[in-house]
PDB file of N, CA and C in Angstrom:
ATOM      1  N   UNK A   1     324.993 205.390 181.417  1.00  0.00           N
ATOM      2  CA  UNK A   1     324.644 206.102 180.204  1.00  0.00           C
ATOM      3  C   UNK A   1     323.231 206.659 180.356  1.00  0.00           C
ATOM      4  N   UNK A   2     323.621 207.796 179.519  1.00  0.00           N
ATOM      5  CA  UNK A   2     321.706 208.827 180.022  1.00  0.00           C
ATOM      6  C   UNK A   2     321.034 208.789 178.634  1.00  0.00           C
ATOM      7  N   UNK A   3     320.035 208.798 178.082  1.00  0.00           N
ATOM      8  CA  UNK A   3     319.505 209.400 176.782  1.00  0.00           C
ATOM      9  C   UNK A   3     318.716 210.688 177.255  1.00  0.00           C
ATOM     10  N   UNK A   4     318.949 211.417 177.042  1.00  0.00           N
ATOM     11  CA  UNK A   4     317.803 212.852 176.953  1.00  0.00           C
ATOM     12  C   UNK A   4     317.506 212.805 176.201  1.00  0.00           C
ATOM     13  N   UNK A   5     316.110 213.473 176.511  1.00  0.00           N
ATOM     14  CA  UNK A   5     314.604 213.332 175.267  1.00  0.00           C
ATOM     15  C   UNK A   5     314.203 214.577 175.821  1.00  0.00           C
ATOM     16  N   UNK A   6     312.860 214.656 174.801  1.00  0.00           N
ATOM     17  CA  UNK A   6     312.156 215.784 174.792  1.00  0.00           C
ATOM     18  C   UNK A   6     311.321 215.873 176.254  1.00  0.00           C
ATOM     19  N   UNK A   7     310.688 214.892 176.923  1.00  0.00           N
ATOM     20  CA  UNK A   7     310.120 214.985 177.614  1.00  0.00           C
ATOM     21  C   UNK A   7     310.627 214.321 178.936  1.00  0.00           C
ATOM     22  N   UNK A   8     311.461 213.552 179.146  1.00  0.00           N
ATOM     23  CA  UNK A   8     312.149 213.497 180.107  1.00  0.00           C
ATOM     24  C   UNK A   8     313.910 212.548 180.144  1.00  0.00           C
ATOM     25  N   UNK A   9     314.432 212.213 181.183  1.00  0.00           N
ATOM     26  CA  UNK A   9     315.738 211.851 181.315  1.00  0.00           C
ATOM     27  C   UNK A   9     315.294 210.692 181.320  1.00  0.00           C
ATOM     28  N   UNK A  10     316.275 209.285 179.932  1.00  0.00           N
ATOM     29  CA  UNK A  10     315.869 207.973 180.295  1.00  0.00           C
ATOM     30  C   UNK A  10     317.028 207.039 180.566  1.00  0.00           C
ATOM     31  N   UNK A  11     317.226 206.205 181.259  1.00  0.00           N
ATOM     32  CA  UNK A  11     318.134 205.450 181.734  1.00  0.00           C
ATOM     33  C   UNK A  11     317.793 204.066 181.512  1.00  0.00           C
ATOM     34  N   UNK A  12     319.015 203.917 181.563  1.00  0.00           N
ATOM     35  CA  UNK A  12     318.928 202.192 180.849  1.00  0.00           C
ATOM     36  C   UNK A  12     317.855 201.299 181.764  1.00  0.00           C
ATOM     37  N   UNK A  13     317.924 201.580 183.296  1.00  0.00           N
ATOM     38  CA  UNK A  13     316.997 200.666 183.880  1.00  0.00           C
ATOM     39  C   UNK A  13     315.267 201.658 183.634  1.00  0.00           C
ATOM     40  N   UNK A  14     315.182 202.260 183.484  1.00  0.00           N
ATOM     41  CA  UNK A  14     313.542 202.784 183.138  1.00  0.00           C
ATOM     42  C   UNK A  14     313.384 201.800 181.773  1.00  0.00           C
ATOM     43  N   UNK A  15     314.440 201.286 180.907  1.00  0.00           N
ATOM     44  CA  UNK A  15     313.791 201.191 179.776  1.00  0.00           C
ATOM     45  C   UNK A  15     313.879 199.421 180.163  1.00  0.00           C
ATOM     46  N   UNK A  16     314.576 199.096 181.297  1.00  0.00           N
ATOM     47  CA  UNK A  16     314.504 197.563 181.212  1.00  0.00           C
ATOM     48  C   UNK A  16     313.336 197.527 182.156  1.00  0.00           C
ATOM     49  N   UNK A  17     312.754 198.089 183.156  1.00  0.00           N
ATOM     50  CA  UNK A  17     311.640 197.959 183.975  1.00  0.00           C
ATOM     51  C   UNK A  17     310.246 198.351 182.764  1.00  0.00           C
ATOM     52  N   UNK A  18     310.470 198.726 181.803  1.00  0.00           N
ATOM     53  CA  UNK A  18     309.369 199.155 181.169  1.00  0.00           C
ATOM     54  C   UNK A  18     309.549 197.882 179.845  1.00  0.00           C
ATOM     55  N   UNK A  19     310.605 197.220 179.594  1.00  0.00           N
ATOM     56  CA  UNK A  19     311.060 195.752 178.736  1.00  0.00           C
ATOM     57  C   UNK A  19     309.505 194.708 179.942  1.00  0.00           C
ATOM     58  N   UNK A  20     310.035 194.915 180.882  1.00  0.00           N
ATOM     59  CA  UNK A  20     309.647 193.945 181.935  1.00  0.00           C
ATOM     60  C   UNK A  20     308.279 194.142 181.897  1.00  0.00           C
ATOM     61  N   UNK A  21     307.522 195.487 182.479  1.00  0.00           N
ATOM     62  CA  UNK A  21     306.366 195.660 182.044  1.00  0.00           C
ATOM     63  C   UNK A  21     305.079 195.366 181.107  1.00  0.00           C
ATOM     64  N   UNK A  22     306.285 195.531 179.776  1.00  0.00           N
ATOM     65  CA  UNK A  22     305.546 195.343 178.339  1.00  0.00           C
ATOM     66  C   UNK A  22     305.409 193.680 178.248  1.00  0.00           C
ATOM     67  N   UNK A  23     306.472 193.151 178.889  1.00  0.00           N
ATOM     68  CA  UNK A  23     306.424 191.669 178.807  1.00  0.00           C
ATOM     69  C   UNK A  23     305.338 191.106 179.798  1.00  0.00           C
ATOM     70  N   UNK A  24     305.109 191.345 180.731  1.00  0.00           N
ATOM     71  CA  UNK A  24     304.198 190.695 181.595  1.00  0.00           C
ATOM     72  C   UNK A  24     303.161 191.456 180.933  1.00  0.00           C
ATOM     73  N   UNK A  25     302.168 192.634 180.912  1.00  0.00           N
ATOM     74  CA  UNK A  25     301.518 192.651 179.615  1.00  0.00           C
ATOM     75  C   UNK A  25     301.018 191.912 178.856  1.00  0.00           C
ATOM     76  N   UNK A  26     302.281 191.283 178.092  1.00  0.00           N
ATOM     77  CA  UNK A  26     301.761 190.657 176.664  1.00  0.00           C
ATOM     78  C   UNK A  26     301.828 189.360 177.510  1.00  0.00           C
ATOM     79  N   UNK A  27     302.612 188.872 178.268  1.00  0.00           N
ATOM     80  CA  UNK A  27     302.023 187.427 178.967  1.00  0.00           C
ATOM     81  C   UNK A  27     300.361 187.245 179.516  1.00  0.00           C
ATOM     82  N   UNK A  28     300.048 187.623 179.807  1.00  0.00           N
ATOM     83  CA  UNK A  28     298.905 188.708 180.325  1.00  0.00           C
ATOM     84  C   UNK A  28     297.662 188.179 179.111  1.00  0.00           C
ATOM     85  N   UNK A  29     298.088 188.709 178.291  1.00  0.00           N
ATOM     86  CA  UNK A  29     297.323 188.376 176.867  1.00  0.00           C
ATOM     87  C   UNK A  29     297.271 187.611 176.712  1.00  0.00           C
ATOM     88  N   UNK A  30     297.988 186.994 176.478  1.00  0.00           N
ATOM     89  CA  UNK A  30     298.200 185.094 175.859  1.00  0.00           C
ATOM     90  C   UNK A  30     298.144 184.414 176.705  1.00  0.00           C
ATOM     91  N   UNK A  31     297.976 184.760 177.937  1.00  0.00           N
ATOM     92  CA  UNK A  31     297.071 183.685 178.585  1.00  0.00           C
ATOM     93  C   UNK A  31     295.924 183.967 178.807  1.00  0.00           C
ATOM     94  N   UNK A  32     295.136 185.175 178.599  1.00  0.00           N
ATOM     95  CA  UNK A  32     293.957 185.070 177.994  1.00  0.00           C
ATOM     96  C   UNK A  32     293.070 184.352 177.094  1.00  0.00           C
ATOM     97  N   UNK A  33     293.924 184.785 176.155  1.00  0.00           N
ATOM     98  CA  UNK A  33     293.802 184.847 174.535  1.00  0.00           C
ATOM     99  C   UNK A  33     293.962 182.773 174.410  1.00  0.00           C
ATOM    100  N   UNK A  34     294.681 182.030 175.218  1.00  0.00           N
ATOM    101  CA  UNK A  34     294.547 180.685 175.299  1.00  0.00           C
ATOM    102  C   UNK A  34     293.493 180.120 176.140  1.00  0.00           C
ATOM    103  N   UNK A  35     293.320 181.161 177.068  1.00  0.00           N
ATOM    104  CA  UNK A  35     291.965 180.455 177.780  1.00  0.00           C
ATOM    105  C   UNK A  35     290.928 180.675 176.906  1.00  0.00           C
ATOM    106  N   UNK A  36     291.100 181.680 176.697  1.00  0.00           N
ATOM    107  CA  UNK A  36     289.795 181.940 175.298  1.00  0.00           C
ATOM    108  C   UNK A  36     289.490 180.514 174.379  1.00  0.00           C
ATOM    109  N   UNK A  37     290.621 180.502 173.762  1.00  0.00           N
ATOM    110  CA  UNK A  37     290.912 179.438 172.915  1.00  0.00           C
ATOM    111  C   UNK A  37     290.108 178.168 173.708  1.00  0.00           C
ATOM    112  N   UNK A  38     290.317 178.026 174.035  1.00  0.00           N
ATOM    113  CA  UNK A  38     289.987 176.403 175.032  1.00  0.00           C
ATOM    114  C   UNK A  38     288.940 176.558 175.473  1.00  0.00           C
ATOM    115  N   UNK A  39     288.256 177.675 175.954  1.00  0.00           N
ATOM    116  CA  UNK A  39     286.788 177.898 175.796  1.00  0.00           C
ATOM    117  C   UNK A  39     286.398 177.614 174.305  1.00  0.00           C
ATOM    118  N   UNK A  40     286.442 178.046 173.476  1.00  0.00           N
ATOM    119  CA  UNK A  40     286.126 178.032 172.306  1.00  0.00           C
ATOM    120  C   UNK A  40     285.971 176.430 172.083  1.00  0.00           C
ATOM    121  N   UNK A  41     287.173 175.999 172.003  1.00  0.00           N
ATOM    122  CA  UNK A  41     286.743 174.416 171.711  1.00  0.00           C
ATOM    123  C   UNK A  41     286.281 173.540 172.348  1.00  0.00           C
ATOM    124  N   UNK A  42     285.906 173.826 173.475  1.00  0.00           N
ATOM    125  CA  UNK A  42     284.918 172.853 174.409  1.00  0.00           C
ATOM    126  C   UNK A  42     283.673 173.368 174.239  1.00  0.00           C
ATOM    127  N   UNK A  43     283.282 174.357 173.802  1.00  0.00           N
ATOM    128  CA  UNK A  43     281.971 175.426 173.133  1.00  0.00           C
ATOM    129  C   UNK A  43     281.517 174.325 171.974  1.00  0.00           C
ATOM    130  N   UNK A  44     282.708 174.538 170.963  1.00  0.00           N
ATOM    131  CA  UNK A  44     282.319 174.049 169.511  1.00  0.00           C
ATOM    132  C   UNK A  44     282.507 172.443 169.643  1.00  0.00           C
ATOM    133  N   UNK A  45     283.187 171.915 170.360  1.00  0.00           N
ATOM    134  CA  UNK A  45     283.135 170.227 170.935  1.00  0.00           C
ATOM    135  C   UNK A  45     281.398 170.162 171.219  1.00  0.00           C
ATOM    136  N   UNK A  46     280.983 170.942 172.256  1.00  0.00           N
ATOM    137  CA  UNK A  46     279.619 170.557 172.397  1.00  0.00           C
ATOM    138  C   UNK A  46     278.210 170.914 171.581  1.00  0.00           C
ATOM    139  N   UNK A  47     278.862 171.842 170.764  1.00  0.00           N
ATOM    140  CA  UNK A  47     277.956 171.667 169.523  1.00  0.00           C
ATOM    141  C   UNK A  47     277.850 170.720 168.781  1.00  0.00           C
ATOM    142  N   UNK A  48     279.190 170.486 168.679  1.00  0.00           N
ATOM    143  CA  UNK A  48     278.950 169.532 167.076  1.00  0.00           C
ATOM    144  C   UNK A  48     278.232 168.735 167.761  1.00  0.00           C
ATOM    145  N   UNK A  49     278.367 167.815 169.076  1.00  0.00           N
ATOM    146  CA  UNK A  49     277.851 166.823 170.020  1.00  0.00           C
ATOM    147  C   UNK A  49     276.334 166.914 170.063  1.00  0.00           C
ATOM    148  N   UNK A  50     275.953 167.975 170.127  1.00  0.00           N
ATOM    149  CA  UNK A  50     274.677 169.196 169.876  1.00  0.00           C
ATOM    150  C   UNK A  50     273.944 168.462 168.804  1.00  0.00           C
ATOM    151  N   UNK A  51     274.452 169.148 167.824  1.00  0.00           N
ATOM    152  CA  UNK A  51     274.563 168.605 166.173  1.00  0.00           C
ATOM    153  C   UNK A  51     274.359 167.081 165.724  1.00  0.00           C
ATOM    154  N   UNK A  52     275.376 166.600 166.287  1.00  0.00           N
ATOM    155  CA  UNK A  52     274.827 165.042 165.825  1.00  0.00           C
ATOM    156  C   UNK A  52     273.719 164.730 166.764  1.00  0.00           C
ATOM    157  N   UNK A  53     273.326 164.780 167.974  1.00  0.00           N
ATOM    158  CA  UNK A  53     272.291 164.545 168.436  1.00  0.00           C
ATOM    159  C   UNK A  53     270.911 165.081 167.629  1.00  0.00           C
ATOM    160  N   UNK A  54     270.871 165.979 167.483  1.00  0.00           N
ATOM    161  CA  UNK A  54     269.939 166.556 166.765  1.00  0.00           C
ATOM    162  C   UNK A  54     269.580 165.889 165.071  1.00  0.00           C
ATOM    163  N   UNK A  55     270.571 165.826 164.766  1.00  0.00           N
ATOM    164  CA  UNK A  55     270.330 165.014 163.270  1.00  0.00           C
ATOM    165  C   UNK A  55     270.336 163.516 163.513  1.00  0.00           C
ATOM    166  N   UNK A  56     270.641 162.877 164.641  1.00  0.00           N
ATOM    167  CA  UNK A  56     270.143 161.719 164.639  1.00  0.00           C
ATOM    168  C   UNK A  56     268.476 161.587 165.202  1.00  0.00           C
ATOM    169  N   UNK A  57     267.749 162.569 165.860  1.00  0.00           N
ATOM    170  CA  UNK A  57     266.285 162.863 166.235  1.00  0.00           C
ATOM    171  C   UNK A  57     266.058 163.019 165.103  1.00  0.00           C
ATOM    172  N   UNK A  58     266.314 164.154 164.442  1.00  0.00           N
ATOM    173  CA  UNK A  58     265.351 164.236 162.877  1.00  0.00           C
ATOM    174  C   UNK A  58     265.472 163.154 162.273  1.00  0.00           C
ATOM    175  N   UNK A  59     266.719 162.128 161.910  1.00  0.00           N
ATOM    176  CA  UNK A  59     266.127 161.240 161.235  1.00  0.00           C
ATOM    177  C   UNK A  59     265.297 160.058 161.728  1.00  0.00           C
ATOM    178  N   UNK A  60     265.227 160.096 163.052  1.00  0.00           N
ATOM    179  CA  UNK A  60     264.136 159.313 163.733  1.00  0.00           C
ATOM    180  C   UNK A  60     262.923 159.500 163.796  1.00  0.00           C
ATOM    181  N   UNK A  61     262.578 160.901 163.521  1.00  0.00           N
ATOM    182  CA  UNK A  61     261.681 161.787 163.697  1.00  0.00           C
ATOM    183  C   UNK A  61     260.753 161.461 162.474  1.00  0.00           C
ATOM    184  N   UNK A  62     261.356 161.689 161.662  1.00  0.00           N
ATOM    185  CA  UNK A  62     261.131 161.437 159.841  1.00  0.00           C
ATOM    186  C   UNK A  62     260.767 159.939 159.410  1.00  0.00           C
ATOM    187  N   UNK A  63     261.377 158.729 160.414  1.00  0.00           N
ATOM    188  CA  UNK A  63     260.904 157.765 160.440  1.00  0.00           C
ATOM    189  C   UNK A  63     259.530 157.315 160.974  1.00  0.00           C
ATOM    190  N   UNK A  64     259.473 158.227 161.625  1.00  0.00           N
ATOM    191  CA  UNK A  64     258.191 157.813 162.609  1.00  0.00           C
ATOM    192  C   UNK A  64     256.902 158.394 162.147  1.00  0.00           C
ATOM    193  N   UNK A  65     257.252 159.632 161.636  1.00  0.00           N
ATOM    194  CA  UNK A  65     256.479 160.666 160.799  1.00  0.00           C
ATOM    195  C   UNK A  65     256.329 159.827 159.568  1.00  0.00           C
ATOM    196  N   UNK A  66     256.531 159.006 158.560  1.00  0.00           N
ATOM    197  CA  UNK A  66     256.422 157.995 157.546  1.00  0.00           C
ATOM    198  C   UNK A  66     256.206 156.922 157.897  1.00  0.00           C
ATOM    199  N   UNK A  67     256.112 156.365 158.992  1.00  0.00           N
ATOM    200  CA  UNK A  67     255.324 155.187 159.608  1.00  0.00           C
ATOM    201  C   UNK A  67     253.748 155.789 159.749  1.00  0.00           C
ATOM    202  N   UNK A  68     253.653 156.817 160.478  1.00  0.00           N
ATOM    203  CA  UNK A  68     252.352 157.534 160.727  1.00  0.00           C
ATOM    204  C   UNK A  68     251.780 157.464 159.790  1.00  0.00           C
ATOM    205  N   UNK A  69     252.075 158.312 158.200  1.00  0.00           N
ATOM    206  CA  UNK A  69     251.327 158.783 157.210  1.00  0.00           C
ATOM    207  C   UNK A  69     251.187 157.264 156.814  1.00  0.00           C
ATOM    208  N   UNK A  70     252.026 155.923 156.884  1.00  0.00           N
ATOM    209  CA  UNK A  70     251.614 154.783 155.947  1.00  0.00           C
ATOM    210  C   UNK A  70     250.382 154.044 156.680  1.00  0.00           C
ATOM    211  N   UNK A  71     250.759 153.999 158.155  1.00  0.00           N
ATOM    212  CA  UNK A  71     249.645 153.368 159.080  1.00  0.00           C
ATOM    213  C   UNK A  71     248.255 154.368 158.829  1.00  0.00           C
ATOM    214  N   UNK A  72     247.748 155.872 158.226  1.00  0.00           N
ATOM    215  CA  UNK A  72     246.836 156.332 157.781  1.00  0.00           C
ATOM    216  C   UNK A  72     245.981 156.332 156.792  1.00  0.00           C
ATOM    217  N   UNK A  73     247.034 155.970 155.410  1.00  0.00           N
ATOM    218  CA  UNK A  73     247.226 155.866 154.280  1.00  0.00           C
ATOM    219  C   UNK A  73     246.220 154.242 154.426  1.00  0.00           C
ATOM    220  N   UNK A  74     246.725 153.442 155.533  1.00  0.00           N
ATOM    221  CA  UNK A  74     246.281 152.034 155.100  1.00  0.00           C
ATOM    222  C   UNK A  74     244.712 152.380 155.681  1.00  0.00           C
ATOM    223  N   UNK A  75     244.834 152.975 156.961  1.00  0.00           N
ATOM    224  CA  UNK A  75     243.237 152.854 157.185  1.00  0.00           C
ATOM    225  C   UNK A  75     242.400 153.566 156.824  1.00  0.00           C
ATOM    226  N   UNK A  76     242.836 154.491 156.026  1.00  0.00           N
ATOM    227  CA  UNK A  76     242.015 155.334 154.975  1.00  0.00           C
ATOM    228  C   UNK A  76     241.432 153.832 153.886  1.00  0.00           C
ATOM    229  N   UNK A  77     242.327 153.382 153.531  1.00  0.00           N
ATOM    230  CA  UNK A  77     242.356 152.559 152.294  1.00  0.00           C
ATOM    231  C   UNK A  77     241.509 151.420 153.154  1.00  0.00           C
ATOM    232  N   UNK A  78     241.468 150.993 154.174  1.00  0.00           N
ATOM    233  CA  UNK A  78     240.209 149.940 154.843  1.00  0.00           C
ATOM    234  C   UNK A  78     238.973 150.616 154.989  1.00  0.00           C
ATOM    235  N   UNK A  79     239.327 152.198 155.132  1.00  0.00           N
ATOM    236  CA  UNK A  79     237.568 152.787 155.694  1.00  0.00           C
ATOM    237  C   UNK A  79     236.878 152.540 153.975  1.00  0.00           C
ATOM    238  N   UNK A  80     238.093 153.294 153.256  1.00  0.00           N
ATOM    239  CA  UNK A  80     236.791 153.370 151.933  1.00  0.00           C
ATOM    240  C   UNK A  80     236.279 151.993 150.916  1.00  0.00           C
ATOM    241  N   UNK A  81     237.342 150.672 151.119  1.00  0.00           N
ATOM    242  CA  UNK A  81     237.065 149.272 150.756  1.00  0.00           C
ATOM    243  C   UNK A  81     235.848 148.924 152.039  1.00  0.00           C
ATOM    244  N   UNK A  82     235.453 149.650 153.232  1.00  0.00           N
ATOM    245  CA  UNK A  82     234.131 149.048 153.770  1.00  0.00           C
ATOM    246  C   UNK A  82     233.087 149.831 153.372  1.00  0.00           C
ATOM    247  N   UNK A  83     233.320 150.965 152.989  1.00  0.00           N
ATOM    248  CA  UNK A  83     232.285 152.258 152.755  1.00  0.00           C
ATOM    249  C   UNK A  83     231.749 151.197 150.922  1.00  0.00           C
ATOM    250  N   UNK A  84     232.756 150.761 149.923  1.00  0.00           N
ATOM    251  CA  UNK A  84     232.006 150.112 148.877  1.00  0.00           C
ATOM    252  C   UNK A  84     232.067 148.717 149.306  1.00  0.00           C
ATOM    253  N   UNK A  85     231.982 148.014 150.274  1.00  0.00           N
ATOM    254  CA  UNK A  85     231.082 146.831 150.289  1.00  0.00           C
ATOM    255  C   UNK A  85     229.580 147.045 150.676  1.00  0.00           C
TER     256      UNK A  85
END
């Protein structure tokens, strides 16, 4: 069986070699498009990992930084109890 068209003569196997084509193609994609993917979440896996590291420093950070100001706070408070004796 033939189809004639405007621009040329098509036959059943042009349109299954061009089935075949379009399919490897789109296979083509999606295994891209999944490697992508899996990049992505070993990306955002090591952020969040990122992330909690980081917010467990700041709150260490913040501890240490409020140890500082109290250990100042006290020897402020010894300089000026020797300054009025």
């Amino acid at each position: 069986m033939t189809v004639l068209t405007a621009h040329s003569i098509v036959t059943p196997m042009d349109s299954l070699e061009q089935a075949g084509k379009d399919l490897e193609r789109l296979e083509q994609q999606l295994t891209a498009l999944l490697n992508q993917t899996k990049k992505l979440r070993e990306e955002n896996h090591s952020l969040q990992n990122r992330q909690e590291s980081l917010v467990a420093e700041r709150a260490s950070l913040v501890a240490k930084n409020e140890e500082a100001r109290s250990k100042v706070e006290a020897m402020i408070n010894r300089l000026k109890a020797l300054e009025q004796s």
